[in-house]
Protein backbone atom coordinates (compact mmCIF):
# COMPACT_ATOMS: atom_id res chain seq x y z
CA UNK A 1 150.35 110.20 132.33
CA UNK A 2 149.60 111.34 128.97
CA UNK A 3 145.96 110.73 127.37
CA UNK A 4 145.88 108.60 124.24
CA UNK A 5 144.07 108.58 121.02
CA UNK A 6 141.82 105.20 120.41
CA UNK A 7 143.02 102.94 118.20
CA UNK A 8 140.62 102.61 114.68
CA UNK A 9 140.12 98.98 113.63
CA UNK A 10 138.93 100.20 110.34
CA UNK A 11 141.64 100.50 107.63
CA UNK A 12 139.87 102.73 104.64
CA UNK A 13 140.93 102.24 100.72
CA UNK A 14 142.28 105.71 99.42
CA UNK A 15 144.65 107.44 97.46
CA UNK A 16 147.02 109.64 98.65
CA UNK A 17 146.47 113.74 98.02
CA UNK A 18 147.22 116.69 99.62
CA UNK A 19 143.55 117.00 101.32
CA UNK A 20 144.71 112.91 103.44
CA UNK A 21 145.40 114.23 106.29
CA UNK A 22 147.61 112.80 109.02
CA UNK A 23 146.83 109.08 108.43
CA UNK A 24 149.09 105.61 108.91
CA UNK A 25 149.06 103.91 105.61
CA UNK A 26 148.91 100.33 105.63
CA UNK A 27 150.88 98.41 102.41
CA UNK A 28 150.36 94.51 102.67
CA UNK A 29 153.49 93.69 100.30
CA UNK A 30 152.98 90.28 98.24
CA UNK A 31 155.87 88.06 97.65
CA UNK A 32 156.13 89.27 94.18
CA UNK A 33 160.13 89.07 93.72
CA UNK A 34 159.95 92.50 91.76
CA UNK A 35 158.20 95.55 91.28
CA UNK A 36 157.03 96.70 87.65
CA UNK A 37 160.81 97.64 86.28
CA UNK A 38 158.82 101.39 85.73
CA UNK A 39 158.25 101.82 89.96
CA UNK A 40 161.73 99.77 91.09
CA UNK A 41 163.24 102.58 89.05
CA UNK A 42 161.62 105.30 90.94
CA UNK A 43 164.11 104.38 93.98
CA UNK A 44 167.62 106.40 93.98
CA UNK A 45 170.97 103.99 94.09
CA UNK A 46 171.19 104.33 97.28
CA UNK A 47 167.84 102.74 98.09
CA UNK A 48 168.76 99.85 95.77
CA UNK A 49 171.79 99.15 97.62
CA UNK A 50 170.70 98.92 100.79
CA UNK A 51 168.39 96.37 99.17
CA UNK A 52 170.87 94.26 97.67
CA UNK A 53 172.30 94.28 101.04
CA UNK A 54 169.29 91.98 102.27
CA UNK A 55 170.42 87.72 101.45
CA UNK A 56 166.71 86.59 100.95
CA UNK A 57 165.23 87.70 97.59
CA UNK A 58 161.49 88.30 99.35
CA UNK A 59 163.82 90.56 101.86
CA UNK A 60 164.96 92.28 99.18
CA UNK A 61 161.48 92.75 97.35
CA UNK A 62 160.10 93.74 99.65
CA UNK A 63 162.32 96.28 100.91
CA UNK A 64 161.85 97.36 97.30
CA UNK A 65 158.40 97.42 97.66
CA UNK A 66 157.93 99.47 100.68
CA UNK A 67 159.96 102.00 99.69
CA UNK A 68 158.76 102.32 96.32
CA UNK A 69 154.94 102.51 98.45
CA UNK A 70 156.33 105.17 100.63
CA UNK A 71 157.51 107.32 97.32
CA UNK A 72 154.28 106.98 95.98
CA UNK A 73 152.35 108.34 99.41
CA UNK A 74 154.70 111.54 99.66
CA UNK A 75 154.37 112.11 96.00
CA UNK A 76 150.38 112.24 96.31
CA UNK A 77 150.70 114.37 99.19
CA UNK A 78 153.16 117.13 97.48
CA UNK A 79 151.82 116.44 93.83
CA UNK A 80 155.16 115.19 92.55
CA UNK A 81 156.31 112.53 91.17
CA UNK A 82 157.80 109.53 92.79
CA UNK A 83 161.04 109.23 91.48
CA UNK A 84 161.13 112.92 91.90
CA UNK A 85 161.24 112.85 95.49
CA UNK A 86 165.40 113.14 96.95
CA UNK A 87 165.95 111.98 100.59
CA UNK A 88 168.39 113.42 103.49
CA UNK A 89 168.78 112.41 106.98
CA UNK A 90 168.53 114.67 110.38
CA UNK A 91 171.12 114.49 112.84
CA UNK A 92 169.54 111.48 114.85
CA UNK A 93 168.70 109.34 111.64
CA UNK A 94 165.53 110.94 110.50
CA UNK A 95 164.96 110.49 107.20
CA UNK A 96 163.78 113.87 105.30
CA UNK A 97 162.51 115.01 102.06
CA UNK A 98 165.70 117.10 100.99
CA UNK A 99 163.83 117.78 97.38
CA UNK A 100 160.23 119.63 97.25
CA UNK A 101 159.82 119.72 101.01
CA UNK A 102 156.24 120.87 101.57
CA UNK A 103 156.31 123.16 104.72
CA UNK A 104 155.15 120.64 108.16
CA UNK A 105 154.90 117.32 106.20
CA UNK A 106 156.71 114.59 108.39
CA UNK A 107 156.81 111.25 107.48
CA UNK A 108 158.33 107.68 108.99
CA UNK A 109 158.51 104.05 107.24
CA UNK A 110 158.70 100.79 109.11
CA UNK A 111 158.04 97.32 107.66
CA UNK A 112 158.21 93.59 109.14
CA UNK A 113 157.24 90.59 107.36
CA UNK A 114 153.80 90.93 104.88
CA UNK A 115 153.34 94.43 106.10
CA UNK A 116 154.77 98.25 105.91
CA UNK A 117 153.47 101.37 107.94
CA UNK A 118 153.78 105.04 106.00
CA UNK A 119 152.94 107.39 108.97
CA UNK A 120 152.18 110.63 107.60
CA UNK A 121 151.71 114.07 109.69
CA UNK A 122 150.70 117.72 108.91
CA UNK A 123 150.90 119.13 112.64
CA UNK A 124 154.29 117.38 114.30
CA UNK A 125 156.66 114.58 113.72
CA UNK A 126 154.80 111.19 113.34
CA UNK A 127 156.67 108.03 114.33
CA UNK A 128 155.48 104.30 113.19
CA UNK A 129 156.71 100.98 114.32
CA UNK A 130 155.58 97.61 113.13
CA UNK A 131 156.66 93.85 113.98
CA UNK A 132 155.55 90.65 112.72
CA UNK A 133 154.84 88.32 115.84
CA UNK A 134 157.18 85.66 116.18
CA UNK A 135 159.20 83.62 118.32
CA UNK A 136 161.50 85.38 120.03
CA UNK A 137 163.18 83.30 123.14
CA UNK A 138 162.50 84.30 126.13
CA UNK A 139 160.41 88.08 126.06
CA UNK A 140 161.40 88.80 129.42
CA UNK A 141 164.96 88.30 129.18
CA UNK A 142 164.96 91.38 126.60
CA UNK A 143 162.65 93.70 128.33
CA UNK A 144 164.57 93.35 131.44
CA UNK A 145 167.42 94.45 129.39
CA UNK A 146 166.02 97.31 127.26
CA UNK A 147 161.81 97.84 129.12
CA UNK A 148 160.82 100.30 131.85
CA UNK A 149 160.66 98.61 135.39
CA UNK A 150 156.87 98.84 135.25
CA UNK A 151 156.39 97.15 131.37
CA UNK A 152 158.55 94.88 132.98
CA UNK A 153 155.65 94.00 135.85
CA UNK A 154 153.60 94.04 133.50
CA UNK A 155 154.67 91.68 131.26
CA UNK A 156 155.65 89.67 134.31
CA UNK A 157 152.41 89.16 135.02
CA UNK A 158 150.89 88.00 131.52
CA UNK A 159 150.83 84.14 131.33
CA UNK A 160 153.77 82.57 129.43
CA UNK A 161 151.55 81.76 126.27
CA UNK A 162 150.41 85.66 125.61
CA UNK A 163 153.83 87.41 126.45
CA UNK A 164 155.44 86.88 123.04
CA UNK A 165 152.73 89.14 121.64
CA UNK A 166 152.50 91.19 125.02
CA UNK A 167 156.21 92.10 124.17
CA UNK A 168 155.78 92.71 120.61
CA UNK A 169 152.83 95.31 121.49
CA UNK A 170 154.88 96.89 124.48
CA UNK A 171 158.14 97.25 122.01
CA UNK A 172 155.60 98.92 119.25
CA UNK A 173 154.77 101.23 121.54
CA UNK A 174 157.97 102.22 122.87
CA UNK A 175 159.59 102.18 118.80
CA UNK A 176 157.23 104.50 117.25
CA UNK A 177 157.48 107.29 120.76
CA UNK A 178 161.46 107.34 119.96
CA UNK A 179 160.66 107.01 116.49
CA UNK A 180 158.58 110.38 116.55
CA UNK A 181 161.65 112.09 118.85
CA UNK A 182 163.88 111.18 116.22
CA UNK A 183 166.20 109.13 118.14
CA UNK A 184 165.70 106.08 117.18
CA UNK A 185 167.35 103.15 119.58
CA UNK A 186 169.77 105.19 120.81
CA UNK A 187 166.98 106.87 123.32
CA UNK A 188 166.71 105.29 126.77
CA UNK A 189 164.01 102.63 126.40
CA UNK A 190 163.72 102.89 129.90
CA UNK A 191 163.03 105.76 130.65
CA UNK A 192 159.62 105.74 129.75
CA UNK A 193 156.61 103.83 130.36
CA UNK A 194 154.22 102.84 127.54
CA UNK A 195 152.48 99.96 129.84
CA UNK A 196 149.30 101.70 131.06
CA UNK A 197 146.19 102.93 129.78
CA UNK A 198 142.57 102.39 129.98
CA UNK A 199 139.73 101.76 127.20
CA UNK A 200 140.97 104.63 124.90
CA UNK A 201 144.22 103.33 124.52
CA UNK A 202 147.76 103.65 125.91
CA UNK A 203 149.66 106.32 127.77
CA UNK A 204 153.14 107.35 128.41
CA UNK A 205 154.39 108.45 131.53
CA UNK A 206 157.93 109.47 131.47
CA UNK A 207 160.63 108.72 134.39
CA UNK A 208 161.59 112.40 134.12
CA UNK A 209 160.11 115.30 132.03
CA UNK A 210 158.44 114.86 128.72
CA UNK A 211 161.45 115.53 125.92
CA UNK A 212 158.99 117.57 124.15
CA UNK A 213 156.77 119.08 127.15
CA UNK A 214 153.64 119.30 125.14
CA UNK A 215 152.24 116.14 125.59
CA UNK A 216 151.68 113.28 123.57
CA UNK A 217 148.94 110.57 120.86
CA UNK A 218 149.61 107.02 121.06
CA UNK A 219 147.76 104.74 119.85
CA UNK A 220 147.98 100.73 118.92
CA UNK A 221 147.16 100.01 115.44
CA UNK A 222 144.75 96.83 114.73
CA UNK A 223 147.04 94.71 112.19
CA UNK A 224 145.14 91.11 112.95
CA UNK A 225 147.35 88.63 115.59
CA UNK A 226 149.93 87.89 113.32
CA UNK A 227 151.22 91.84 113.95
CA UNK A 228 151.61 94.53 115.94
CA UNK A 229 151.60 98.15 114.80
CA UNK A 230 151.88 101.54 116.78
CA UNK A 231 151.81 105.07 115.50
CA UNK A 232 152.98 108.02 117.69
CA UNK A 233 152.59 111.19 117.74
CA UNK A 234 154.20 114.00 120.26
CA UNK A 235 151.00 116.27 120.35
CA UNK A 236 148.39 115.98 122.45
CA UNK A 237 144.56 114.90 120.89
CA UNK A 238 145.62 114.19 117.30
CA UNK A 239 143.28 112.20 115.18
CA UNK A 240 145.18 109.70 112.82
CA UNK A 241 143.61 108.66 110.06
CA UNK A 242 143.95 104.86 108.67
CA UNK A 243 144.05 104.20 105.29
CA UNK A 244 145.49 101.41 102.70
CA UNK A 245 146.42 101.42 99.67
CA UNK A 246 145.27 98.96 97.42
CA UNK A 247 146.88 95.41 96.60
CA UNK A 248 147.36 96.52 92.69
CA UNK A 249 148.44 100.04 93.94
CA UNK A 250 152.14 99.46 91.78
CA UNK A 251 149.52 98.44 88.57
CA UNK A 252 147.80 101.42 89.17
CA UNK A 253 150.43 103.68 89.99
């Protein structure tokens, strides 16, 4: 079983330069229904279509929004400008910076509701998962489908009222490990367990050998009970940063 990193309750304002660090960024998006028309433009068509894809206009926005955020993070890092920055995709769906890469910057995006998660890494690939806590059916009906036999137990034995957000924290977990390996949903859920830990945080312990053999930092992210947030990264022992950026950031910007 693979040590974990603590999870940081403290989310600290800052703006994003070379000298951040690996650090999750934390982007509370309003329900404005646009961006300033100067950062909306910074997205390429593509991004804009897969917006207009979205039927809810605060889907849309903040879609927008997130992406505009993330733009804004990797141009601090790199010194470039947002609209500046041109994406590609890796074989298994992770996205890239096919434009100015810097040399070991990895990044990874995920928003749910009020909230979006830049996970930023200078050492390894960094995955981050977030979901807002809702109602869901029945939580054990989908682990049993997609959750290791032992999250399973464990979720099994959390009373009815707390395993809504029991599941959301176990599927967190497991997002952001796959996340970091780059393959997305398509990696066997189950073949990993993210249910254990002790005081310091969460573990893994894989069915068969660790994909990446070098061990692994997970840790949960404090988002408040109306989320929850993970941030992986496949490394042993790395410190993760948590920072925000500020609710006028696109003013600013």
């Amino acid at each position: 079983m693979e040590a974990a990193t603590p999870a940081a309750r403290d989310w600290n304002g800052a703006a994003p330069c070379p000298g951040a660090g690996t650090a999750v960024w934390r982007i509370d998006l309003t329900l404005r229904m646009a961006l300033p028309p100067e950062q909306s433009a910074w997205l390429s068509q593509e991004e804009h279509d897969r917006a207009d894809r979205f039927l809810r206009a605060e889907d849309r926005a903040r879609f927008v929004e997130s992406h505009a955020a993330l733009r804004l993070i990797l141009a601090g890092y790199g010194d470039r400008r947002p609209q500046d920055l041109i994406f590609a995709q890796e074989a298994g769906g992770r996205p890239v910076l096919a434009s100015h890469p810097r040399a070991g910057l990895h990044f990874n995006l995920s928003h749910s509701g009020s909230l979006a998660l830049v996970g930023i890494s200078t050492a390894a690939p960094i995955g981050v998962d977030v979901e807002a806590i809702r109602p869901v059916g029945d939580p054990l009906t989908i682990a049993r489908a997609h959750f290791h036999r032992n999250e399973i137990a464990a979720l099994t034995q959390v009373p009815q009222s707390r395993q809504g957000p029991t599941f959301f924290r176990l599927w967190t977990r497991k997002e952001a490990v796959v996340k970091a390996l780059g393959t997305g949903l398509m990696g066997a859920l189950d073949g990993f367990d993210v249910s254990a830990g002790d005081p310091s945080g969460p573990a893994i312990a894989w069915e068969d050998m660790d994909p990446v053999g070098s061990g692994w930092s997970l840790s949960d992210l404090d988002l408040g009970p109306e989320a929850a947030g993970a941030v992986a990264i496949p490394l042993p022992d790395q410190s993760c940063h948590r920072y925000h950026l500020p609710k006028d950031w696109a003013a600013r910007a």
